[in-house]
Protein backbone atom coordinates (compact mmCIF):
# COMPACT_ATOMS: atom_id res chain seq x y z
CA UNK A 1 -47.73 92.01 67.32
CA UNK A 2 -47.80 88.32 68.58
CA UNK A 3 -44.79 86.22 68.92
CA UNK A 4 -45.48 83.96 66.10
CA UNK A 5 -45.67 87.20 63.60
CA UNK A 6 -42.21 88.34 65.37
CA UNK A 7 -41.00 85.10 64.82
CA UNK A 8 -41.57 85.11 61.15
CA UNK A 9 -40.24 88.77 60.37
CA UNK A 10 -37.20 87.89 61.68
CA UNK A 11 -37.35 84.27 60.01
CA UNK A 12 -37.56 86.41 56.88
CA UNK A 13 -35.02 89.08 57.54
CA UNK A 14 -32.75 86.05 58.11
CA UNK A 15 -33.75 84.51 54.77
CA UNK A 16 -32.71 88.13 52.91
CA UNK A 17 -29.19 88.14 55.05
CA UNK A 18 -28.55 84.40 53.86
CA UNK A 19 -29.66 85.79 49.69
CA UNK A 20 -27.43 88.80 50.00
CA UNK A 21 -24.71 86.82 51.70
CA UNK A 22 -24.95 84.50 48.55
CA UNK A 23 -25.53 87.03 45.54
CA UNK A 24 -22.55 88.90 47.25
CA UNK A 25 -20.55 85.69 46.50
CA UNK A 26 -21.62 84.99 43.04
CA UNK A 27 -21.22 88.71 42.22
CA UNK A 28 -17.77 88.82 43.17
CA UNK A 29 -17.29 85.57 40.64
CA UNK A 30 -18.71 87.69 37.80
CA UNK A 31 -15.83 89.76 35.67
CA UNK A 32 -13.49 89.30 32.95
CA UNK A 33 -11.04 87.46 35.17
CA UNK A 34 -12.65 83.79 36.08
CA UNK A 35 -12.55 83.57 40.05
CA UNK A 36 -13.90 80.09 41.32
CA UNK A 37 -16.21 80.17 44.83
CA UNK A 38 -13.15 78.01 46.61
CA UNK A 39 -10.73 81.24 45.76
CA UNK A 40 -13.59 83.44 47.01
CA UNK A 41 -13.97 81.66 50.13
CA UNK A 42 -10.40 81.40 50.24
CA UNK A 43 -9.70 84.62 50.23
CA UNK A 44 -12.20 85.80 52.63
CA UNK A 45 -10.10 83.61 55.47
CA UNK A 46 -7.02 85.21 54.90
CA UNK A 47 -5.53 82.03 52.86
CA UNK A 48 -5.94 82.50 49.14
CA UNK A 49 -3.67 83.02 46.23
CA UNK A 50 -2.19 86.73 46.61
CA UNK A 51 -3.22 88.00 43.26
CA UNK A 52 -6.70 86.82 43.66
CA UNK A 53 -7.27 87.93 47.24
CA UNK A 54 -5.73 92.00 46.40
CA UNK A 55 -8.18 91.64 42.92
CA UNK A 56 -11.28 90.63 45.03
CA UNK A 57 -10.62 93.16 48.55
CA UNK A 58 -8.92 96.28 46.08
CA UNK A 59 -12.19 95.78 43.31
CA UNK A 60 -15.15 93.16 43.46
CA UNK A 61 -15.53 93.11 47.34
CA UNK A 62 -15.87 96.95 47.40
CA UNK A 63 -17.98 97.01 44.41
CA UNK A 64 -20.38 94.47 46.24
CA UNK A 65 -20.20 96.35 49.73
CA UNK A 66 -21.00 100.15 47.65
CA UNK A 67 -24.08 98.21 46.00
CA UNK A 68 -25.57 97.15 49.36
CA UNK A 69 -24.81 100.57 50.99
CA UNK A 70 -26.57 102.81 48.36
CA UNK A 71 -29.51 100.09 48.63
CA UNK A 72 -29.79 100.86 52.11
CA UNK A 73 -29.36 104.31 52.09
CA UNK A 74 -32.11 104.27 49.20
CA UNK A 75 -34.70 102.31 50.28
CA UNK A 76 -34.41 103.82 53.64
CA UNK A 77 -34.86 107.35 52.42
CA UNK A 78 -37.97 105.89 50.66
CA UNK A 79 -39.63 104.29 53.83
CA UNK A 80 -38.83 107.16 55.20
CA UNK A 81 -40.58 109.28 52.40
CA UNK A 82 -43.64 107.16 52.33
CA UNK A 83 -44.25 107.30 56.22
CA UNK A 84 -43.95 110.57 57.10
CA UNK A 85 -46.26 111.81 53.57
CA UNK A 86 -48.28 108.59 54.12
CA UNK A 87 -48.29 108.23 50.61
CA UNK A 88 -47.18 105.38 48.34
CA UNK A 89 -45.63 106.96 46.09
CA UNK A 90 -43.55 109.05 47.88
CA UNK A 91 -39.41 108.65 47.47
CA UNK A 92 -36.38 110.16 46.94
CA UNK A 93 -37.23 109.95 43.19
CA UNK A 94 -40.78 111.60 42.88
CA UNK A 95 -39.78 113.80 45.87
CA UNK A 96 -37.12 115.22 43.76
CA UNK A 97 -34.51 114.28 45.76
CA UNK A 98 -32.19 111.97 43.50
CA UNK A 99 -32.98 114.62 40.82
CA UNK A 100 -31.59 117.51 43.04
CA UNK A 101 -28.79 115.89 43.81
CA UNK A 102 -27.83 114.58 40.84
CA UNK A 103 -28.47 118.13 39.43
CA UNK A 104 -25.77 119.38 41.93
CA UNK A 105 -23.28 116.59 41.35
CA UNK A 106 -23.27 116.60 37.55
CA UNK A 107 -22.27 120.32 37.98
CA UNK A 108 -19.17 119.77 39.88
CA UNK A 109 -18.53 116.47 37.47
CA UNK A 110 -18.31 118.76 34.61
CA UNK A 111 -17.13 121.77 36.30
CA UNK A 112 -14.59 120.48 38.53
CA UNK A 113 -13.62 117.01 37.08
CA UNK A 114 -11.40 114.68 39.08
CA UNK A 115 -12.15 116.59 42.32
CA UNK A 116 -11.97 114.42 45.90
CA UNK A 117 -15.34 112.90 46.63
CA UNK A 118 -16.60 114.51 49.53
CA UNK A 119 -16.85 117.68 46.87
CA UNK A 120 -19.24 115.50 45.31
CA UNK A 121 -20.86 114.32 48.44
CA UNK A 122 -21.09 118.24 49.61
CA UNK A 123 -22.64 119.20 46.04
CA UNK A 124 -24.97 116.53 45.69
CA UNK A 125 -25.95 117.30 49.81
CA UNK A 126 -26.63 120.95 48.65
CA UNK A 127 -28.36 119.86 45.80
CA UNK A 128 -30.70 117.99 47.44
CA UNK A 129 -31.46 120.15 50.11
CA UNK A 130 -32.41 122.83 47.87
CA UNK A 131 -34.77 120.85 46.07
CA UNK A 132 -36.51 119.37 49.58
CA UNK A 133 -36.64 123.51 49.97
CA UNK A 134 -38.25 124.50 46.79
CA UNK A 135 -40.77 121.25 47.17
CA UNK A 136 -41.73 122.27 50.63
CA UNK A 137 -42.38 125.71 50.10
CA UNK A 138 -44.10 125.03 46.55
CA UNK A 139 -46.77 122.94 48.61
CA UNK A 140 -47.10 124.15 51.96
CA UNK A 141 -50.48 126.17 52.10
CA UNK A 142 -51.19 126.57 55.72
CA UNK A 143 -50.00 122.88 56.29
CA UNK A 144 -48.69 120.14 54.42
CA UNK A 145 -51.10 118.02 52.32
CA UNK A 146 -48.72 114.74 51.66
CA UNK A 147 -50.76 114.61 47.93
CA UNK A 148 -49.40 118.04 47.26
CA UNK A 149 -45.89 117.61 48.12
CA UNK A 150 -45.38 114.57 45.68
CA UNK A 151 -47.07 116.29 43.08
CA UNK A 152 -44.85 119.37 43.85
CA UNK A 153 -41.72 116.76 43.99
CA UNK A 154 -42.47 115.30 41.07
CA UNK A 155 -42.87 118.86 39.22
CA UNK A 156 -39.50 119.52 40.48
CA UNK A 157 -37.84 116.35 39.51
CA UNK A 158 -38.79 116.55 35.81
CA UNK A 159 -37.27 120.51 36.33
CA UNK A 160 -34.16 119.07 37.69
CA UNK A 161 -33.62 116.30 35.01
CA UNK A 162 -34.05 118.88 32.32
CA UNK A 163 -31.10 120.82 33.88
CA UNK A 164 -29.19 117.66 34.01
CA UNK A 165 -29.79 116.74 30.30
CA UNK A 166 -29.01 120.61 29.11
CA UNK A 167 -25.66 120.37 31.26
CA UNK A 168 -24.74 117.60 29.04
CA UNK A 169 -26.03 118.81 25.80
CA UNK A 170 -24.22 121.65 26.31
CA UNK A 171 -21.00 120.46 27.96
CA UNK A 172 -17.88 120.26 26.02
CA UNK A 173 -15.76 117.89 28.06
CA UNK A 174 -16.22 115.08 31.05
CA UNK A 175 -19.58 114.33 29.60
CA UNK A 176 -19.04 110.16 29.53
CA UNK A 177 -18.05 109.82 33.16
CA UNK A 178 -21.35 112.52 33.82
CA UNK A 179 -23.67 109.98 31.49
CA UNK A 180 -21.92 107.11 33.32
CA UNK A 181 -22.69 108.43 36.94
CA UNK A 182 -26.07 109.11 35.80
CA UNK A 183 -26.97 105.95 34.21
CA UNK A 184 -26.18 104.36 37.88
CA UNK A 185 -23.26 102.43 37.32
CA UNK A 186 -21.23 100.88 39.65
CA UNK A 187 -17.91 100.43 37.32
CA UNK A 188 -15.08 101.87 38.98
CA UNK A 189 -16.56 102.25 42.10
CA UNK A 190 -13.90 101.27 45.57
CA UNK A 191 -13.99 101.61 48.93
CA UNK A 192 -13.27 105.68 48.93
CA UNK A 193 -16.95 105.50 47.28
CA UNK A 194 -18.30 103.19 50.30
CA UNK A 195 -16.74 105.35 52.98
CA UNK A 196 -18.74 108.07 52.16
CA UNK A 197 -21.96 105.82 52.69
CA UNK A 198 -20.42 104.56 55.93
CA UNK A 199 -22.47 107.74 57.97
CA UNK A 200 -25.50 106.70 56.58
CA UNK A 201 -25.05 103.34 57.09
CA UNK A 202 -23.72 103.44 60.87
CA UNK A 203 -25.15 107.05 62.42
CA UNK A 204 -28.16 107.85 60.13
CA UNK A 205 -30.30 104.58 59.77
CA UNK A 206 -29.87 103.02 63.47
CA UNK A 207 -31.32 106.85 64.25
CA UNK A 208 -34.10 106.16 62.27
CA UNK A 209 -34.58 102.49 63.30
CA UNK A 210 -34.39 103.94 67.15
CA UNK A 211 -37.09 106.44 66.38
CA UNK A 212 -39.11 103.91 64.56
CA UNK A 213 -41.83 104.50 67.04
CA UNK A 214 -42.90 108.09 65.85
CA UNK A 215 -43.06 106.61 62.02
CA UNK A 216 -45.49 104.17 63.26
CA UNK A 217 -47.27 107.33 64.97
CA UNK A 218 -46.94 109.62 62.30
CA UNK A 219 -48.66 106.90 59.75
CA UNK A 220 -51.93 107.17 61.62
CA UNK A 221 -52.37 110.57 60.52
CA UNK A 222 -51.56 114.23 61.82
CA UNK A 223 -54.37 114.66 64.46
CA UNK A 224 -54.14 111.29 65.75
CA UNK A 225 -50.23 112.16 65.94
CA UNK A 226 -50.84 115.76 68.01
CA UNK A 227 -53.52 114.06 70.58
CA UNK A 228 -50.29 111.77 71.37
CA UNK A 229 -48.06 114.08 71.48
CA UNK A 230 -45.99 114.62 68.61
CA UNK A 231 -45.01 117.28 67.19
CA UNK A 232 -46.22 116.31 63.48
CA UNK A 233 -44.39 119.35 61.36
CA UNK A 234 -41.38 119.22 63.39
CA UNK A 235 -41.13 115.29 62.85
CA UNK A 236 -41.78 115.20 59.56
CA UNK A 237 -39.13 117.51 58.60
CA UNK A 238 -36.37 116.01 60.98
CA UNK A 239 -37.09 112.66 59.11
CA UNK A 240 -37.37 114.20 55.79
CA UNK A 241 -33.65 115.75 56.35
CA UNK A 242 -32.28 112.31 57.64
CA UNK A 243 -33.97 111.29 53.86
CA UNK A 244 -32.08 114.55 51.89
CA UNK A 245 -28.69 113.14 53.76
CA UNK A 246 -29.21 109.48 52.92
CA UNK A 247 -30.72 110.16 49.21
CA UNK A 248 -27.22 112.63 48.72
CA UNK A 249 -24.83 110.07 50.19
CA UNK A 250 -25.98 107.28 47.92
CA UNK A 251 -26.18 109.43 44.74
CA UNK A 252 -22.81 110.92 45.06
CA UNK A 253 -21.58 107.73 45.31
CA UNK A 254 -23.31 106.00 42.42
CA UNK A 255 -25.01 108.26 40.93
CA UNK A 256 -28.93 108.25 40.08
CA UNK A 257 -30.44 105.47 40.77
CA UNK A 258 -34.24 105.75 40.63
CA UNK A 259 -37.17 103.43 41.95
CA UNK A 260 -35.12 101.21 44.05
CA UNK A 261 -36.28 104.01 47.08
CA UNK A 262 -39.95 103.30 45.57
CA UNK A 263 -40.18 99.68 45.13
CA UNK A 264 -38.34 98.05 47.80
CA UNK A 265 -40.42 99.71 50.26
CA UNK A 266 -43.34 97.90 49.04
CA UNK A 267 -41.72 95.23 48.93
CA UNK A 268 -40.82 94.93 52.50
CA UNK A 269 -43.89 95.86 53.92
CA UNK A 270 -45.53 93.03 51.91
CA UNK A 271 -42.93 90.58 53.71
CA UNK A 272 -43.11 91.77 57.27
CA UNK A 273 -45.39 94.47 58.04
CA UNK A 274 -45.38 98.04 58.38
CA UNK A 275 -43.78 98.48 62.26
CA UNK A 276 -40.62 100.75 61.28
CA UNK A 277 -38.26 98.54 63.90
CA UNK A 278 -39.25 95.34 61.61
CA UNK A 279 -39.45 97.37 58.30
CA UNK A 280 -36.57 99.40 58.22
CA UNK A 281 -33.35 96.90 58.63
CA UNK A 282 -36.09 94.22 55.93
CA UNK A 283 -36.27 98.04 53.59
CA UNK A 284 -32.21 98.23 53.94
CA UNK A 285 -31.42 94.34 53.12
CA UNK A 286 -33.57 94.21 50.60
CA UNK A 287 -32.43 98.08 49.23
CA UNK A 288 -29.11 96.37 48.67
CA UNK A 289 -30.17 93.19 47.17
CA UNK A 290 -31.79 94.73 44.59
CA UNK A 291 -28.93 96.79 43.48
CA UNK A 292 -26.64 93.92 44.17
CA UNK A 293 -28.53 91.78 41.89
CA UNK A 294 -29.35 94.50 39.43
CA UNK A 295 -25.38 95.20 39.19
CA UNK A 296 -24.52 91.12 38.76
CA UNK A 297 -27.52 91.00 36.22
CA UNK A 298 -25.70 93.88 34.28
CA UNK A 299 -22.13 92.44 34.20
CA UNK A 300 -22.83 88.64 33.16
CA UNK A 301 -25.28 89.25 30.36
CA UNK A 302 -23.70 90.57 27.91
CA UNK A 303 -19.74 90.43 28.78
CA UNK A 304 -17.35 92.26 28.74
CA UNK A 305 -20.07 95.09 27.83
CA UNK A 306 -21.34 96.63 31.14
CA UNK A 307 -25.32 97.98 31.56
CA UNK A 308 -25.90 99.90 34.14
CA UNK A 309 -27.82 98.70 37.34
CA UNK A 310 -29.64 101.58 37.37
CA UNK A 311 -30.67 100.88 33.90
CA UNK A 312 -31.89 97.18 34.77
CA UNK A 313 -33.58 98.77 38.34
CA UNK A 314 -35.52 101.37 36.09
CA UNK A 315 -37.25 98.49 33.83
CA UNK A 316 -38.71 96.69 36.91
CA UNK A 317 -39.64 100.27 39.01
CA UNK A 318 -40.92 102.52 35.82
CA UNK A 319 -43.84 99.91 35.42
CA UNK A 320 -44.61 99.24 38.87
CA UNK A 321 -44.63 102.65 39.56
CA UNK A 322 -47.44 102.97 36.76
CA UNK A 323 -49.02 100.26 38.71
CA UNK A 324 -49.33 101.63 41.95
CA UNK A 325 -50.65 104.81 39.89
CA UNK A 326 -53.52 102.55 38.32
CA UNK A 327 -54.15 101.20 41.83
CA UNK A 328 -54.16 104.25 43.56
CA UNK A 329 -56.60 105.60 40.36
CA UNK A 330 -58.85 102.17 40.87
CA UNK A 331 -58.91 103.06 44.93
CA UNK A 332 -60.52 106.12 44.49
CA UNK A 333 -63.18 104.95 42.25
């Protein structure tokens, strides 16, 4: 890459930093209590009004930092998901991931209501490990055809939804806060919900972003990959677990939100490229935007009624994910 392409990634990382830095603002502003930007800013210094500053650091800030954390954690997963399978329309969603988690974690919702979150965390962990299990062994056949595994993952995310929607059909009691977690909502959500992204965020994606190099390698397809030197199967499936442990972190702390691991992907390799050191930090920025945005979007249309960001993230990704099957279809022809 020449220095005038570097030079414009990063002039365009810069320019996502600056529009999350601002929707962050504005996003605190939105609730039922009016907050002006001065008190914002204000607060932010350390010199604000005292009942502002504890009502923006105790419930907006934290709502704003869990929105760009699961983002990350997300949209991550899914670069990770679409290098290693070399497929576009590989992610946590169609891999049946978010499904297995959120299989897992409405379980212990229902079964073990008000329980501390790493419980959650742990279950929805499990939950997707077992389903990257049953995926893998559904579609290896002497090897690993990426087409096969996100058919497979998609077979198994339709299996784990149904078990999700006959948990609450059948459930008795805690089934609003289950359909709340599972529409993707970030009401309620603090900074107990954020710590338990803070892994991902600090240990799991900077190992990624250092290992960038062997994405880049395994996108030029497995033989290419052995003659320099990588151990393809072993790779993929070290990746594919740093995936499973960012997919679990971000649904047990929001619950399921789909396509934003699918979309933003795309997205950022459109803006910058497809080198993973360039791609990955542009995939997590933008991850959290979207969310961000999606969760501001849901709060100031129709006040004080709430919908869901993973409501408003689903009506942008369920067409463009028919899109990218129509281009994929028109490819091929």
């Amino acid at each position: 890459m020449n220095r005038k392409s570097e030079n414009r990634n990063f002039a365009v990382l810069a320019l996502l930093l600056i529009l999350t830095s601002a929707s962050a603002v504005l996003s605190m502003k939105l609730g039922s209590a009016a907050i002006g930007f001065t008190d914002i800013l204000s607060a932010m210094i350390g010199m604000g009004n005292p009942e502002v500053s504890d009502l923006i650091y105790s419930y907006r800030l934290p709502r704003v930092a869990v929105a760009l954390a699961a983002g990350a954690c997300l949209s991550v997963a899914g670069v990770i998901a679409q290098s290693v399978m070399r497929n576009p329309l590989a992610a946590p969603d169609t891999l049946g991931l978010t499904s297995g988690a959120g299989l897992a974690a409405v379980i212990v919702t229902i079964l073990f209501p008000g329980q501390f979150p790493p419980l959650l965390t742990m279950a929805a962990f499990g939950g997707g490990v077992v389903a990257a299990i049953a995926v893998y062994l559904l579609a290896y056949r002497k090897g690993i055809i990426p087409v096969r595994l996100a058919l497979v993952g998609i077979a198994v995310s339709a299996f784990c939804s149904s078990g999700i929607q006959l948990l609450i059909s059948k459930s008795t009691s805690n089934v609003s806060s289950a359909l709340i977690w599972l529409g993707g909502s970030l009401w309620g959500r603090s900074w107990p919900q954020f710590m338990q992204m803070l892994p991902g965020l600090v240990i799991l994606i900077p190992i990624v972003w250092y290992l960038g190099l062997r994405l880049d390698v395994l996108r030029l397809g497995d033989p290419l990959a052995k003659n320099l030197g990588v151990g393809v199967e072993r790779t993929r499936m070290f990746f594919l677990a740093i995936a499973v442990m960012l997919t679990a972190l971000a649904v047990s702390a929001v619950g399921t939100i789909g396509f934003v691991g699918l979309i933003t992907p795309h997205a950022a390799r459109k803006l910058v490229g497809s080198r993973h050191r360039i791609l990955i930090p542009t995939a997590a920025v933008l991850g959290g935007l979207v969310i961000l945005i999606a969760d501001a979007l849901g709060r100031g249309m129709l006040p004080p009624l709430e919908i869901p960001a993973g409501l408003l993230v689903s009506v942008i990704g369920g067409p463009y994910f028919l899109f990218l099957l129509w281009q994929r279809a028109k490819q091929r022809n």
